[in-house]
Protein backbone atom coordinates (compact mmCIF):
# COMPACT_ATOMS: atom_id res chain seq x y z
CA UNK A 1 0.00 0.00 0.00
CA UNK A 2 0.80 3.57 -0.65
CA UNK A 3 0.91 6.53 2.59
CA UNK A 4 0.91 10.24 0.81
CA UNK A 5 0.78 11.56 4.38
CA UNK A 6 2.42 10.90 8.02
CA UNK A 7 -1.34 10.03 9.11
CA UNK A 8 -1.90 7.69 6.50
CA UNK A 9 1.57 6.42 6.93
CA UNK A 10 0.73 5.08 10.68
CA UNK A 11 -2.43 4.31 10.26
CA UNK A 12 -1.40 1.50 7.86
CA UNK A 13 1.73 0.43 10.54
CA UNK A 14 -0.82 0.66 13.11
CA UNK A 15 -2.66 -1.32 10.77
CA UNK A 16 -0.23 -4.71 10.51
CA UNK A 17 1.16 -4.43 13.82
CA UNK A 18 -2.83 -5.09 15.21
CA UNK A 19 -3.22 -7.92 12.52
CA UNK A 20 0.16 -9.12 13.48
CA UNK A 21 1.39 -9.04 9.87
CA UNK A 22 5.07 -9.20 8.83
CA UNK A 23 5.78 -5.13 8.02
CA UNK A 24 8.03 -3.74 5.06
CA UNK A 25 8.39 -0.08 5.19
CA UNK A 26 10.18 1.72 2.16
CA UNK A 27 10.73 4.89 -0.05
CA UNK A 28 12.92 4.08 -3.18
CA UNK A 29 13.89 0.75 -1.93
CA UNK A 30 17.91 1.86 -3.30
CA UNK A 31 19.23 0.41 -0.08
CA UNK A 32 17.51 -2.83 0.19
CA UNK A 33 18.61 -6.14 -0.77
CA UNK A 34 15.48 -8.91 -0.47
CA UNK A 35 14.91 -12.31 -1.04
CA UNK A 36 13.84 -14.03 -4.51
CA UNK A 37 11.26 -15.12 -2.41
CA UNK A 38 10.23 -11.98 -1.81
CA UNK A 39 8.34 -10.55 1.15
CA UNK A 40 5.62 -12.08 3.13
CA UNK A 41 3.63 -9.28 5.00
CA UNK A 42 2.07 -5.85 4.41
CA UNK A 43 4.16 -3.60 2.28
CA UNK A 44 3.89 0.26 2.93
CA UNK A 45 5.65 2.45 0.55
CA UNK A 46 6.16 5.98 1.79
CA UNK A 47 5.43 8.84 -0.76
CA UNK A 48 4.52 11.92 1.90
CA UNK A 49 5.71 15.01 0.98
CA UNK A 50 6.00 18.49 2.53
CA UNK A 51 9.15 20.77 3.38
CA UNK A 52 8.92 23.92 5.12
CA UNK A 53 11.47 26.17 7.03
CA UNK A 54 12.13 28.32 10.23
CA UNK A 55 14.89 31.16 9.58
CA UNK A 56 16.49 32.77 12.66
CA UNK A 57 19.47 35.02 11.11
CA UNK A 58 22.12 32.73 9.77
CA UNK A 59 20.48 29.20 10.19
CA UNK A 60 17.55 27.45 9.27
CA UNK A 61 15.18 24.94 10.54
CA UNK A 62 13.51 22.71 7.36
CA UNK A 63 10.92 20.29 8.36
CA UNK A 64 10.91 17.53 5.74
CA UNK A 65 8.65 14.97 5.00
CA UNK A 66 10.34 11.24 5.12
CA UNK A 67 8.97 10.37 1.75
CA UNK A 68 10.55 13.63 -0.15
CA UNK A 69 13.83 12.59 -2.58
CA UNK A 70 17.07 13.20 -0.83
CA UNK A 71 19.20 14.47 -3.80
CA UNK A 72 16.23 16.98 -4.62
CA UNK A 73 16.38 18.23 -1.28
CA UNK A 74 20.07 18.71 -1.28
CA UNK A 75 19.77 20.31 -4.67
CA UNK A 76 17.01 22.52 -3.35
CA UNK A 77 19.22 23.66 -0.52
CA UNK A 78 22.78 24.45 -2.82
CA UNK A 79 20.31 26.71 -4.67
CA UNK A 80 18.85 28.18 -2.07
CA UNK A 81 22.08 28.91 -0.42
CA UNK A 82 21.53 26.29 2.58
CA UNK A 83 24.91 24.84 3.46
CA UNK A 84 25.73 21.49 5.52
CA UNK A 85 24.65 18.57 3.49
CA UNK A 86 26.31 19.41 -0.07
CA UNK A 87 28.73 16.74 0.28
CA UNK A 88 25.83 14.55 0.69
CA UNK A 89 24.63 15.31 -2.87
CA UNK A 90 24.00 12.12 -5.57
CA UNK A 91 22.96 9.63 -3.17
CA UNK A 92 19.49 7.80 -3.54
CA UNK A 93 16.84 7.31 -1.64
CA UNK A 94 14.42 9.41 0.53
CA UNK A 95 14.76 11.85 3.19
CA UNK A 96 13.41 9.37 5.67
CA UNK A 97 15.76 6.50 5.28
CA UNK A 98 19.02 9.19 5.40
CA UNK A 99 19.17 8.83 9.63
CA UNK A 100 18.63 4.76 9.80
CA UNK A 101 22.31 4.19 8.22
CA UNK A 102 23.04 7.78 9.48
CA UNK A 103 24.05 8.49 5.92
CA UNK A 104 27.24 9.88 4.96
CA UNK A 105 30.01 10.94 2.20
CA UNK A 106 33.03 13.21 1.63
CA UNK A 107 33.29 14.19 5.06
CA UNK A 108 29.68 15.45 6.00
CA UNK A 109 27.13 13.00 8.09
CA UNK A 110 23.25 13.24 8.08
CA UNK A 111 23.81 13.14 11.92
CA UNK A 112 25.71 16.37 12.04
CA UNK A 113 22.83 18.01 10.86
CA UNK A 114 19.73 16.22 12.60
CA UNK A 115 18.23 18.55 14.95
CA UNK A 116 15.18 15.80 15.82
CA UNK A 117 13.40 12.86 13.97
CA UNK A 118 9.50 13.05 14.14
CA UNK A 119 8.98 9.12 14.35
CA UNK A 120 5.73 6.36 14.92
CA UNK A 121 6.56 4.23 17.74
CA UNK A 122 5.65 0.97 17.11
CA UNK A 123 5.96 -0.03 20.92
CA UNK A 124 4.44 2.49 22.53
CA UNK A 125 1.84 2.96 19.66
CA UNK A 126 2.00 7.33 19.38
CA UNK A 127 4.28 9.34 17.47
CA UNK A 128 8.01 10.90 19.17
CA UNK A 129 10.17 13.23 18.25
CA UNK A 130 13.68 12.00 19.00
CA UNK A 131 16.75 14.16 20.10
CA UNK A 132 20.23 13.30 18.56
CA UNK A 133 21.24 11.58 21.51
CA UNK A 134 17.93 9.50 21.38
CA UNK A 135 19.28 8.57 17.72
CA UNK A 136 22.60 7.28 18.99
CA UNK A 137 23.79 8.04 15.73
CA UNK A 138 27.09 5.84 14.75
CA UNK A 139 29.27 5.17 11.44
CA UNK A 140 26.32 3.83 9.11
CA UNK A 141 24.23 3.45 11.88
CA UNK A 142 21.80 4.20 13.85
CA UNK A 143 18.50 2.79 16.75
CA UNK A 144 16.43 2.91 13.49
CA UNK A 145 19.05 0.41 11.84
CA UNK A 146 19.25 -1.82 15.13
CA UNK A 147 15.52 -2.08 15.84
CA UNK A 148 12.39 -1.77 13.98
CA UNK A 149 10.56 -0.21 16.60
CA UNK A 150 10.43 3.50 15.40
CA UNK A 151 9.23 4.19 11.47
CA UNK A 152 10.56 7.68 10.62
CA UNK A 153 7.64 10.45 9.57
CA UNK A 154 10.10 13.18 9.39
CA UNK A 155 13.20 15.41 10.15
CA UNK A 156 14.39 18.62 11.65
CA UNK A 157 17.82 19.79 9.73
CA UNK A 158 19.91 22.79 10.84
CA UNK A 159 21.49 24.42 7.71
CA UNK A 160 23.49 27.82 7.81
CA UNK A 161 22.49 30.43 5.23
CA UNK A 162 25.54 30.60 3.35
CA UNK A 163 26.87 30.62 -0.38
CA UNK A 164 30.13 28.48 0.53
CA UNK A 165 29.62 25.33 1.44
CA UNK A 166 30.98 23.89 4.93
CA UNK A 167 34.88 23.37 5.45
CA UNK A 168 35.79 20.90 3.20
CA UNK A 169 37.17 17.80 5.27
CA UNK A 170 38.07 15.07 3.07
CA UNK A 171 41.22 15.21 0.79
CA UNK A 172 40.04 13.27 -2.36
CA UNK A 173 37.36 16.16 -2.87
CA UNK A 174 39.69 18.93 -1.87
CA UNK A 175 42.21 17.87 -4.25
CA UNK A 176 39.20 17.70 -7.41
CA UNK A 177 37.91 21.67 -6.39
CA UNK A 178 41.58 22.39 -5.97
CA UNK A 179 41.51 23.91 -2.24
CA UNK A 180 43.20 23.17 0.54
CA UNK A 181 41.33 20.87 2.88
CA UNK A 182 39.10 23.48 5.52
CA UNK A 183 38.92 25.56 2.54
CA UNK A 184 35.02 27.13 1.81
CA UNK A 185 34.44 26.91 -1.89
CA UNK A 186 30.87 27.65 -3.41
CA UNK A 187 28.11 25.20 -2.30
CA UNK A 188 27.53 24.83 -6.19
CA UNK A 189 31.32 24.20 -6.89
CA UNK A 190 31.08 21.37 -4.05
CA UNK A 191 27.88 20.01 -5.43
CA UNK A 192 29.13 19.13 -8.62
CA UNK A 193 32.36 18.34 -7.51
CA UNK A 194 30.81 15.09 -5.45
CA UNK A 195 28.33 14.39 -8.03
CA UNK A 196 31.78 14.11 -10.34
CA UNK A 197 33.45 11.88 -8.63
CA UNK A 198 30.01 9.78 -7.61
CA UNK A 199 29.84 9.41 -11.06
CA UNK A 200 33.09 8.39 -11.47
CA UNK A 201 32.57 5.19 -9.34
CA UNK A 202 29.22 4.43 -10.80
CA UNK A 203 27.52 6.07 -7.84
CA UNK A 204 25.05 7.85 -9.69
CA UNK A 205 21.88 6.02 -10.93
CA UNK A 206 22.63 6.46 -14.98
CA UNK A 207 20.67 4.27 -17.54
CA UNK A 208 23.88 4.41 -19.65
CA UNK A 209 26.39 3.33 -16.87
CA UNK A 210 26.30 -0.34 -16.21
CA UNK A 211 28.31 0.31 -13.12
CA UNK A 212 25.27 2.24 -11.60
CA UNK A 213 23.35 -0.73 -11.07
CA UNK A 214 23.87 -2.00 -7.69
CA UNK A 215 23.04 -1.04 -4.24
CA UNK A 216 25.72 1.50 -3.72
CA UNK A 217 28.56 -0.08 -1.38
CA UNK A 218 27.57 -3.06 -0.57
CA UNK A 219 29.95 -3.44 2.62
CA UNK A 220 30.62 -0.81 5.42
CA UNK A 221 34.28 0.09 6.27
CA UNK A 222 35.74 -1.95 9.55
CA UNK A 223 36.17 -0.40 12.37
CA UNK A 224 38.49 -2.20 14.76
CA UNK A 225 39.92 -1.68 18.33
CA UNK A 226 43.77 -1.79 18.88
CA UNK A 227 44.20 -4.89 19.64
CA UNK A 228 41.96 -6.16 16.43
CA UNK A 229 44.22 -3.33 14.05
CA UNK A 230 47.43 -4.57 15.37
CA UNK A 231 46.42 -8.17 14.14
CA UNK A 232 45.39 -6.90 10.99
CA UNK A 233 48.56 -5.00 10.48
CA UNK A 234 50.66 -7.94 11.32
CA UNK A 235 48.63 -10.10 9.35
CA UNK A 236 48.92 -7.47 5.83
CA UNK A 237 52.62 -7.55 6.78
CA UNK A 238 53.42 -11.50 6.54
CA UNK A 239 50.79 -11.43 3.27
CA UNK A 240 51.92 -8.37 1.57
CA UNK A 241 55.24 -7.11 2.65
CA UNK A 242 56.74 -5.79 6.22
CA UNK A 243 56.40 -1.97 4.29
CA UNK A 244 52.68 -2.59 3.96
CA UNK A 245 50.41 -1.07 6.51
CA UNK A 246 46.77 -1.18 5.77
CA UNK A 247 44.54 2.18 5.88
CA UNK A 248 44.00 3.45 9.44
CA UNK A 249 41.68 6.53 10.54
CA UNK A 250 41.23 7.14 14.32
CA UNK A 251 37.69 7.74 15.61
CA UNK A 252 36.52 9.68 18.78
CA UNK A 253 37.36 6.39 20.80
CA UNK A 254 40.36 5.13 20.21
CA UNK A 255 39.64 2.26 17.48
CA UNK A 256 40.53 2.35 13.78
CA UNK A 257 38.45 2.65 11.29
CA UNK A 258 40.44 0.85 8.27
CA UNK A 259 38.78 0.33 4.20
CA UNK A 260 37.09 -2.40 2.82
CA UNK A 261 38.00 -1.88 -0.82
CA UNK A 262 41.65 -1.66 0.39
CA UNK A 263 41.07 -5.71 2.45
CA UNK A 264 39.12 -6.43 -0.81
CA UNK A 265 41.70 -5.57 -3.34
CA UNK A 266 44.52 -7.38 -1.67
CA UNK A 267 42.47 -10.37 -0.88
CA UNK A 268 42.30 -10.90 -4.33
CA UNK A 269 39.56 -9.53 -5.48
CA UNK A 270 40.19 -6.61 -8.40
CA UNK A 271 37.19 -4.13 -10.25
CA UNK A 272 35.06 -5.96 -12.94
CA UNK A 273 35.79 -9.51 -10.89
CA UNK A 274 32.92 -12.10 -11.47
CA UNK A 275 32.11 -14.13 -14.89
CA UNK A 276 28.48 -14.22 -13.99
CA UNK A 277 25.55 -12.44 -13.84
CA UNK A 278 26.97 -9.84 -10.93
CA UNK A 279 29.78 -9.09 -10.26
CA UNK A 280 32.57 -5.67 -8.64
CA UNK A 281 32.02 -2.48 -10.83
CA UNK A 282 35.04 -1.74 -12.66
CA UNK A 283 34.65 1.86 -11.31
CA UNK A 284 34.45 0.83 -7.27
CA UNK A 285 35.54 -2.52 -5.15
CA UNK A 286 32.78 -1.68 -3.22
CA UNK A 287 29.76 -2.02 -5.28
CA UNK A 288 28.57 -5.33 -6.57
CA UNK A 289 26.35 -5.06 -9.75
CA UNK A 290 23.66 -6.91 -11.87
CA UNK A 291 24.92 -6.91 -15.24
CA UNK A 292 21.48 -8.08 -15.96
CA UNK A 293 18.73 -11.23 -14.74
CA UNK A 294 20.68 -11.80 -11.57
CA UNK A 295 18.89 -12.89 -8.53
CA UNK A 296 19.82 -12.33 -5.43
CA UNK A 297 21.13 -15.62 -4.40
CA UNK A 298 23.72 -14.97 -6.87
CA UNK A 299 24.32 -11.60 -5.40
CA UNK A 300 24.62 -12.90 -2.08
CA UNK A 301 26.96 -15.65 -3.28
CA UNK A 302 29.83 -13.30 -4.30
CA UNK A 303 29.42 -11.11 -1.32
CA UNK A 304 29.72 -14.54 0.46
CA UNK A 305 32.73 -15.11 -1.53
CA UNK A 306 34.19 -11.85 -0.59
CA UNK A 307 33.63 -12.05 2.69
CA UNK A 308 35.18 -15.29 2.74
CA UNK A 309 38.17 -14.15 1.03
CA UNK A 310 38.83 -11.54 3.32
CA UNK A 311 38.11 -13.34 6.17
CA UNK A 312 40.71 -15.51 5.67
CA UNK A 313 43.68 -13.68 4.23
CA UNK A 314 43.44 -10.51 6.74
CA UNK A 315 40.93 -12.29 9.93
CA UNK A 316 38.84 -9.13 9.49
CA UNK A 317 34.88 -9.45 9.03
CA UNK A 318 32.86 -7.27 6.96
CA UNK A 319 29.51 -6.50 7.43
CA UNK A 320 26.89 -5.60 4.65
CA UNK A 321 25.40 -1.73 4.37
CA UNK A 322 22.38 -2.84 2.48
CA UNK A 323 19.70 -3.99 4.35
CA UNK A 324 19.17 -7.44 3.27
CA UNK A 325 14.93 -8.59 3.58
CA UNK A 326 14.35 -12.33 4.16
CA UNK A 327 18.23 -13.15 3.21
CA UNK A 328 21.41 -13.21 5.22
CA UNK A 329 25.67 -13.80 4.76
């Protein structure tokens, strides 16, 4: 069934949870991997709409609907001269699913920009509005991706009225506008900038780019304590070379957050690998593509295989970023 509004949208999650059904809730479905066997249970798809804003001085509150396209609201806000989420630009979806992976690219995270999610709660049977903190918003994560108590009706963003875009934190992009990394270029510059290099990778949906048909990065980076790192490192070192050290970024608490195109790629696994029906983009190690009438036991296969593969040549375990319906690795 279809919900056009927040009311109509809990009404029919109200609606399974009384007849007990099995529940599906999704926008664009560009983040979902599910079963050939599909889904048993109700299936809402969420199409509400509605964005409005609150502007004290320099920043502004928009109120967006769950069901409103992310990249047109990003768009919306470059032109408008709304800065915070540029980096964010080119990825699919819906407003609504951006907080349950706490989305994120280039150096900018949904999170950083949440101010509340309006939400139905499925346990306590009225709608919330959660606080950041309520959230506990993580990398690619979120208590919407670890439970599926709360269905999201809407956010609060906090964007600053500005015609640069935020400091610009990650290198790759820096080095494509040509700045220096906390450099402020235009919010249009950095728009097209991402969308470049998502393109690049086959991270834009393009009819003409075989590449562009998958479900974006199909595995989440590791992140590791010390102890887990320092195995890893010893373990590239006696595979690769004693002057090989595998990518290492240090988060807030002390573990490493390492890449899982670098384990990938030296487990064996290069862009455009697979004879079959999927198979790695030649444009990213992290997206696995149909290259046309592939089911999703195949898909799961290779990302099985990959897994696998890097399981046993580094001891690190990936875990997927799509969520997978009525199928598991």
């Amino acid at each position: 069934m279809e919900a056009r509004t927040a009311d109509e949208l809990v009404e029919a999650v109200a609606g399974a949870d009384a007849a007990d059904e099995g529940l599906l809730v999704m926008a664009g479905g560009s983040n979902l991997v599910i079963a050939d066997a599909g889904f048993e249970g109700t299936v809402v798809r969420v199409l509400t709409r509605g964005i409005s804003a609150d502007t004290r001085k320099d920043r502004v509150r928009l109120f967006v609907a769950a069901g409103e396209p992310w990249d047109e609201l990003v768009a919306r806000c470059v032109a408008e001269g709304l800065a915070g989420i540029e980096c964010l630009s080119g990825i699919p979806g819906s407003t609504g699913a951006t907080p349950i992976q706490n989305v994120g690219a280039y150096g900018q995270e949904v999170a950083d920009r949440i101010a509340s999610v309006r939400a139905y709660d499925r346990e306590a049977r009225t709608d919330v509005e959660l606080a950041p903190t309520e959230c506990k918003f993580a990398y690619r994560s979120s208590v919407f991706r670890r439970s599926t108590r709360y269905v999201v009706l809407g956010l609060t963003f906090v964007l600053e009225r500005s015609c640069a875009g935020r400091p610009v934190r990650y290198a790759e992009l820096a080095r494509v506008l040509g700045v220096e990394p906390g450099a402020q270029p235009p919010l249009s510059a950095v728009r097209e900038a991402v969308l470049g290099l998502r393109r690049k990778k086959g991270m834009v949906i393009d009819s003409r780019d075989p590449d562009s048909v998958s479900a974006g990065s199909f595995f989440v980076n590791p992140i590791l304590s010390s102890e887990e790192f320092a195995a890893l490192t010893r373990r590239v070192a006696e595979r690769l070379g004693e002057d090989i050290r595998p990518p290492a970024w240090l988060e807030v608490d002390r573990r490493v957050k390492t890449s899982a195109a670098w384990l990938i790629e030296r487990a064996g696994f290069h862009r455009g690998y697979g004879e079959g029906r999927v198979g790695i983009s030649s444009k990213h190690t992290l997206a696995l593509i149909n290259r046309g009438g592939a089911t999703t036991t195949e898909l799961l296969a290779l990302a099985q295989e990959l897994l696998d593969g890097v399981r046993a040549a580094f001891g690190v375990t990936l875990h997927p970023e799509p969520t997978l319906v009525g199928a598991e690795l």
